[in-house]
Protein backbone atom coordinates (compact mmCIF):
# COMPACT_ATOMS: atom_id res chain seq x y z
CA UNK A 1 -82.70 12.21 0.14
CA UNK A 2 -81.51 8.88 -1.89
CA UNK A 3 -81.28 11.46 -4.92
CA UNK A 4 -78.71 13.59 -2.95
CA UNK A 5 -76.84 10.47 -1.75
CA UNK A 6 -76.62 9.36 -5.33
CA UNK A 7 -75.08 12.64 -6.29
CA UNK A 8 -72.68 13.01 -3.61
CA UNK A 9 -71.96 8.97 -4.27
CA UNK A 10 -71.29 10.15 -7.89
CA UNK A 11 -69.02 13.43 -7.27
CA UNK A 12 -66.71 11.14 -4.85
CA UNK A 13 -66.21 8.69 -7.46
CA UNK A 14 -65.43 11.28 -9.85
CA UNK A 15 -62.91 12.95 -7.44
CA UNK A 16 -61.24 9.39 -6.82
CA UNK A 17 -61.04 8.76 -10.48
CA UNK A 18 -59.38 12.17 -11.14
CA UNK A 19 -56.66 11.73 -8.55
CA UNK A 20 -55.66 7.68 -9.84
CA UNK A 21 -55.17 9.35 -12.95
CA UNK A 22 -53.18 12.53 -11.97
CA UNK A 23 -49.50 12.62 -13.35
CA UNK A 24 -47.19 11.73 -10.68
CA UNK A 25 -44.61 13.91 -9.56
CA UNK A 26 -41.07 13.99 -12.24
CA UNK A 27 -38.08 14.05 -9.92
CA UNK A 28 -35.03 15.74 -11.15
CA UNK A 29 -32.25 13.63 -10.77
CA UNK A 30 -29.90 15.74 -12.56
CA UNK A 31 -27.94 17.22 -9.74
CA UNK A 32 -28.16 13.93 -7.70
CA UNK A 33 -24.30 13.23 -6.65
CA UNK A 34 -23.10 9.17 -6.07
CA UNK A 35 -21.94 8.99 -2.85
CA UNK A 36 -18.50 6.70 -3.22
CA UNK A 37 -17.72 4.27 -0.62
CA UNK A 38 -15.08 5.04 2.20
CA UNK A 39 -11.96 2.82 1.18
CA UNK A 40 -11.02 0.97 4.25
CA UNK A 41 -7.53 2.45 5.62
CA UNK A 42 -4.77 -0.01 7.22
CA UNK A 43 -2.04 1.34 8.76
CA UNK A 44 1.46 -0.80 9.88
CA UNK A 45 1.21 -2.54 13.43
CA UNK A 46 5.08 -1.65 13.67
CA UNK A 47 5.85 -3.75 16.37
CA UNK A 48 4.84 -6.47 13.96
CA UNK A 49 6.58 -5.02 10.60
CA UNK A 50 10.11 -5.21 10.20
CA UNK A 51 12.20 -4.52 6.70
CA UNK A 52 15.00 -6.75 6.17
CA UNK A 53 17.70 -6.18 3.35
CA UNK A 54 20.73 -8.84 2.36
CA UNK A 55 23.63 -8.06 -0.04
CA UNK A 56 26.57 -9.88 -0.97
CA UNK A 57 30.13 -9.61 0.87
CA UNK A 58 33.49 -10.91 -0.82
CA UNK A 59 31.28 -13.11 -3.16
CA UNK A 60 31.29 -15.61 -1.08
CA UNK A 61 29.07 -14.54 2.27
CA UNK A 62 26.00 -12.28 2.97
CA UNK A 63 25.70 -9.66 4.98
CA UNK A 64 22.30 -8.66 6.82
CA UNK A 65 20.80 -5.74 7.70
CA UNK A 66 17.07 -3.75 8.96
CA UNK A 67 15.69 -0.61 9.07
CA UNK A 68 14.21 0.28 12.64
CA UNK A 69 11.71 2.92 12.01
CA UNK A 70 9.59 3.05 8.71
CA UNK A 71 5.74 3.92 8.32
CA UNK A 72 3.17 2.38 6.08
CA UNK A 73 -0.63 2.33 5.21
CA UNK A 74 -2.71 0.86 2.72
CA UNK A 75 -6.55 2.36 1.37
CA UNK A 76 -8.65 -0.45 -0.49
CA UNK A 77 -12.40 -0.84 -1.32
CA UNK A 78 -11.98 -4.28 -3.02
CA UNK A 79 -12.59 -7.66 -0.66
CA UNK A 80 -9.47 -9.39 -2.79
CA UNK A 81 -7.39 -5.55 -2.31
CA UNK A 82 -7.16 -5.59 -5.81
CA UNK A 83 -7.74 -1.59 -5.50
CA UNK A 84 -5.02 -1.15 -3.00
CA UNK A 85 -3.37 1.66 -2.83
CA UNK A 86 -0.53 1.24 -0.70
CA UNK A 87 2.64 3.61 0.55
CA UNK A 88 5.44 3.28 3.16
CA UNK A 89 8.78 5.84 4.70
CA UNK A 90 11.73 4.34 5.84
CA UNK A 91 14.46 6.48 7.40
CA UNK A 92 17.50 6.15 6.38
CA UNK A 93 19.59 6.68 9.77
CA UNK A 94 17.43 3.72 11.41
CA UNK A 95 19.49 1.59 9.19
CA UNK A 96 21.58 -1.02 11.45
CA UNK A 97 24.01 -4.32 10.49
CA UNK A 98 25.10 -4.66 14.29
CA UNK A 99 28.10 -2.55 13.17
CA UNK A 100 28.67 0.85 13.62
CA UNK A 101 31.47 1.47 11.60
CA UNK A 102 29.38 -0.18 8.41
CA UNK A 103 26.31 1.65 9.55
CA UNK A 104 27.98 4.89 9.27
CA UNK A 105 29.80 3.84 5.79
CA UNK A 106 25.81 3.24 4.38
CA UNK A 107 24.72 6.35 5.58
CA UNK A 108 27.69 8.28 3.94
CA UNK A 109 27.64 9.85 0.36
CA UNK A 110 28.90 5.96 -0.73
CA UNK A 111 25.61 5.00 -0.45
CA UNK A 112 22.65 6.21 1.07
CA UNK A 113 23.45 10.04 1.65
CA UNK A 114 21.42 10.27 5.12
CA UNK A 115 22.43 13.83 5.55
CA UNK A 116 20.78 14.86 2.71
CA UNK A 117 18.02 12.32 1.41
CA UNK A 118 17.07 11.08 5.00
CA UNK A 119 14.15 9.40 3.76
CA UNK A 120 13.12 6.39 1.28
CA UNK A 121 9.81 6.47 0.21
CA UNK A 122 7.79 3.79 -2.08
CA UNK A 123 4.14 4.49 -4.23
CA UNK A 124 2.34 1.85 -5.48
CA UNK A 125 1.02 1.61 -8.84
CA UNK A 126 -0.86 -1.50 -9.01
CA UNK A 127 -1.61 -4.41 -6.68
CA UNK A 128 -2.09 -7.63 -8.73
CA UNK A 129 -3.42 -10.55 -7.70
CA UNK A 130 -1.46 -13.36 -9.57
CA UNK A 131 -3.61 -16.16 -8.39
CA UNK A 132 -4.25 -18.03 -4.86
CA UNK A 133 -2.39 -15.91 -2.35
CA UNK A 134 0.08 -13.95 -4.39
CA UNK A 135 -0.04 -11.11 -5.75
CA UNK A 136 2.82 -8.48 -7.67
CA UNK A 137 2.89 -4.79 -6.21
CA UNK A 138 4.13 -2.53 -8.49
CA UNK A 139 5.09 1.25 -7.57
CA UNK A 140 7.54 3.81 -7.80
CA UNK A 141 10.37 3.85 -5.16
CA UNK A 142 12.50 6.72 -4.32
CA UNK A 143 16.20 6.46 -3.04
CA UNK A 144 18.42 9.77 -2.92
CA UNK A 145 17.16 11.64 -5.64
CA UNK A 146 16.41 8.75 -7.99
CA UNK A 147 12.73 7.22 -8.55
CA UNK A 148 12.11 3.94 -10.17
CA UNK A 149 9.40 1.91 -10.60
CA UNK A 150 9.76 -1.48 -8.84
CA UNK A 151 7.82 -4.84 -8.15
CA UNK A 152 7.78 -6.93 -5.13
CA UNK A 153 6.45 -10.69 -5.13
CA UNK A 154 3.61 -10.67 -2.56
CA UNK A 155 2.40 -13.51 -0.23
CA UNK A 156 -0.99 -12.74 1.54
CA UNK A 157 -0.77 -14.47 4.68
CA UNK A 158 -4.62 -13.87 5.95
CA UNK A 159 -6.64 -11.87 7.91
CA UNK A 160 -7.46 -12.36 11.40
CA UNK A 161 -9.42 -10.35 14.80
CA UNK A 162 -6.71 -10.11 17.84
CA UNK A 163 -5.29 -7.99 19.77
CA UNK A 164 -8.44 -5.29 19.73
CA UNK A 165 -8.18 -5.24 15.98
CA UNK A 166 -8.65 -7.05 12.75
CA UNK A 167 -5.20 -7.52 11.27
CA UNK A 168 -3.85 -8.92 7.89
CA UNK A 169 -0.51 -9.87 6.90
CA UNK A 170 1.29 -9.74 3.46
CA UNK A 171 5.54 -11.28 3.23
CA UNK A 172 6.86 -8.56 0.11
CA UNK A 173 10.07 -9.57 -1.11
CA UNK A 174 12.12 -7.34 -4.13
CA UNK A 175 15.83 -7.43 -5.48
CA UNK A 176 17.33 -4.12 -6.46
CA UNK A 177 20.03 -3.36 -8.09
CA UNK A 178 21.71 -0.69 -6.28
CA UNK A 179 23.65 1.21 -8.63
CA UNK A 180 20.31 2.04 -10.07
CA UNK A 181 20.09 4.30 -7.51
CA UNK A 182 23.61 5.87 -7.01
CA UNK A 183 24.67 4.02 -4.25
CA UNK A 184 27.54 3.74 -6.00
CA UNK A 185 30.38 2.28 -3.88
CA UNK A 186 32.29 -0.29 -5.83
CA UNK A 187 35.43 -1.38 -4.24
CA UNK A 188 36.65 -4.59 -5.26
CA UNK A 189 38.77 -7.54 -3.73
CA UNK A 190 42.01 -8.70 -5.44
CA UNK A 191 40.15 -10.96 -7.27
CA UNK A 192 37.77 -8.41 -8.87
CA UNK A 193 34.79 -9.22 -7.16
CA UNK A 194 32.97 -6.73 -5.41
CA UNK A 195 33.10 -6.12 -1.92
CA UNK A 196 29.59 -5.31 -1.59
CA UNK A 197 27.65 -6.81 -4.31
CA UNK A 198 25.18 -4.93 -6.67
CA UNK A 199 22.29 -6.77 -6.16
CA UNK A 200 20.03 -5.94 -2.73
CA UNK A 201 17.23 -8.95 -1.80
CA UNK A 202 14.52 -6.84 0.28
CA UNK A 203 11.94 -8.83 2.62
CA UNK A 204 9.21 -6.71 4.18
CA UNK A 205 7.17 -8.60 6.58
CA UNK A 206 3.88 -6.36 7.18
CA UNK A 207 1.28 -6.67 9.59
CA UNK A 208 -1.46 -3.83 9.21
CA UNK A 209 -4.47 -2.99 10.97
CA UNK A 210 -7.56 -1.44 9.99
CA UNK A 211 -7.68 1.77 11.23
């Protein structure tokens, strides 16, 4: 009896050894696929966006205008948004100065061409942070017919929860020159000076929420 116990001791051992020793299992890896994150996706709280433009009148004043209905989003991975890709509409026959008879004068063939490039549309190429809170957005922007690539000067102005949503803020602020872009009016006063000066300051004022 203790020799069979022996032997059966001896085989188990044997069978243990075996196994310890057995060459494990070579995954192929190969075909494995990275699974990317999901960029985040912000999109405008409009109520709480507006786009602001100011141009020159008779040298010597400014005049003021908005446009009332625009989209926007932005997709980022990045916790500083340094991978931002952001876009945003505007169209054209929302423009308003609180004067209809200007109004109508921007959406004619002087400037803006409503009837037939109803829409402005900005790209972005790059979003740069530029240290603290500022950052330079760079992208391609699209008036009439004409694309060119244009920066704004960016203030980050946080990120908060309200409102049944987390929200962040960003000020964007741009000057164009608008003959870039064949809105080409150029009457002049007697003095020479233009009526409507070249240069266009833009202010965007963006909330966004993530979506």
């Amino acid at each position: 009896m203790n020799k069979f116990l022996s032997v059966a001791a001896i085989v188990a051992i044997s069978g243990v050894a075996l196994m310890a020793f057995k060459p494990a299992k070579v995954v192929d890896q190969s075909n494995t696929k990275s699974v990317a994150p999901l960029a985040t996706k912000w999109v405008l709280d409009k109520a709480h966006t507006n786009i602001l433009f100011s141009v020159s009148h008779l040298v010597v004043s400014d005049v003021e205008g908005k446009f009332k209905s625009f989209d926007g989003w932005m997709e980022t991975d990045k916790a500083d948004f340094s991978d931002a890709k952001i876009g945003f509409t505007v169209d054209i026959n929302s423009i308003s100065t609180d004067n209809d008879m200007r109004d109508k004068h921007l959406k004619s063939d002087d400037f803006f061409n409503a009837e037939k490039f109803p829409q402005m549309k900005f790209e972005s190429t790059s979003f740069t942070s530029v240290g603290g809170n500022k950052y330079k957005l760079t992208g391609n922007l699209t008036i009439r017919d004409i694309t060119k690539p244009v920066t704004f000067d960016v203030n980050y102005g946080g990120m908060v929860n309200a409102m049944g949503g987390t929200h962040i803020g960003f000020k964007a602020k741009a000057t164009l020159n608008r003959f870039d872009y064949n809105l080409k009016w150029s009457a002049t006063t007697e003095a020479g000076g233009l009526i409507a000066g070249k240069d266009v300051d833009i202010t965007i004022n963006i909330d966004l929420k993530k979506s």
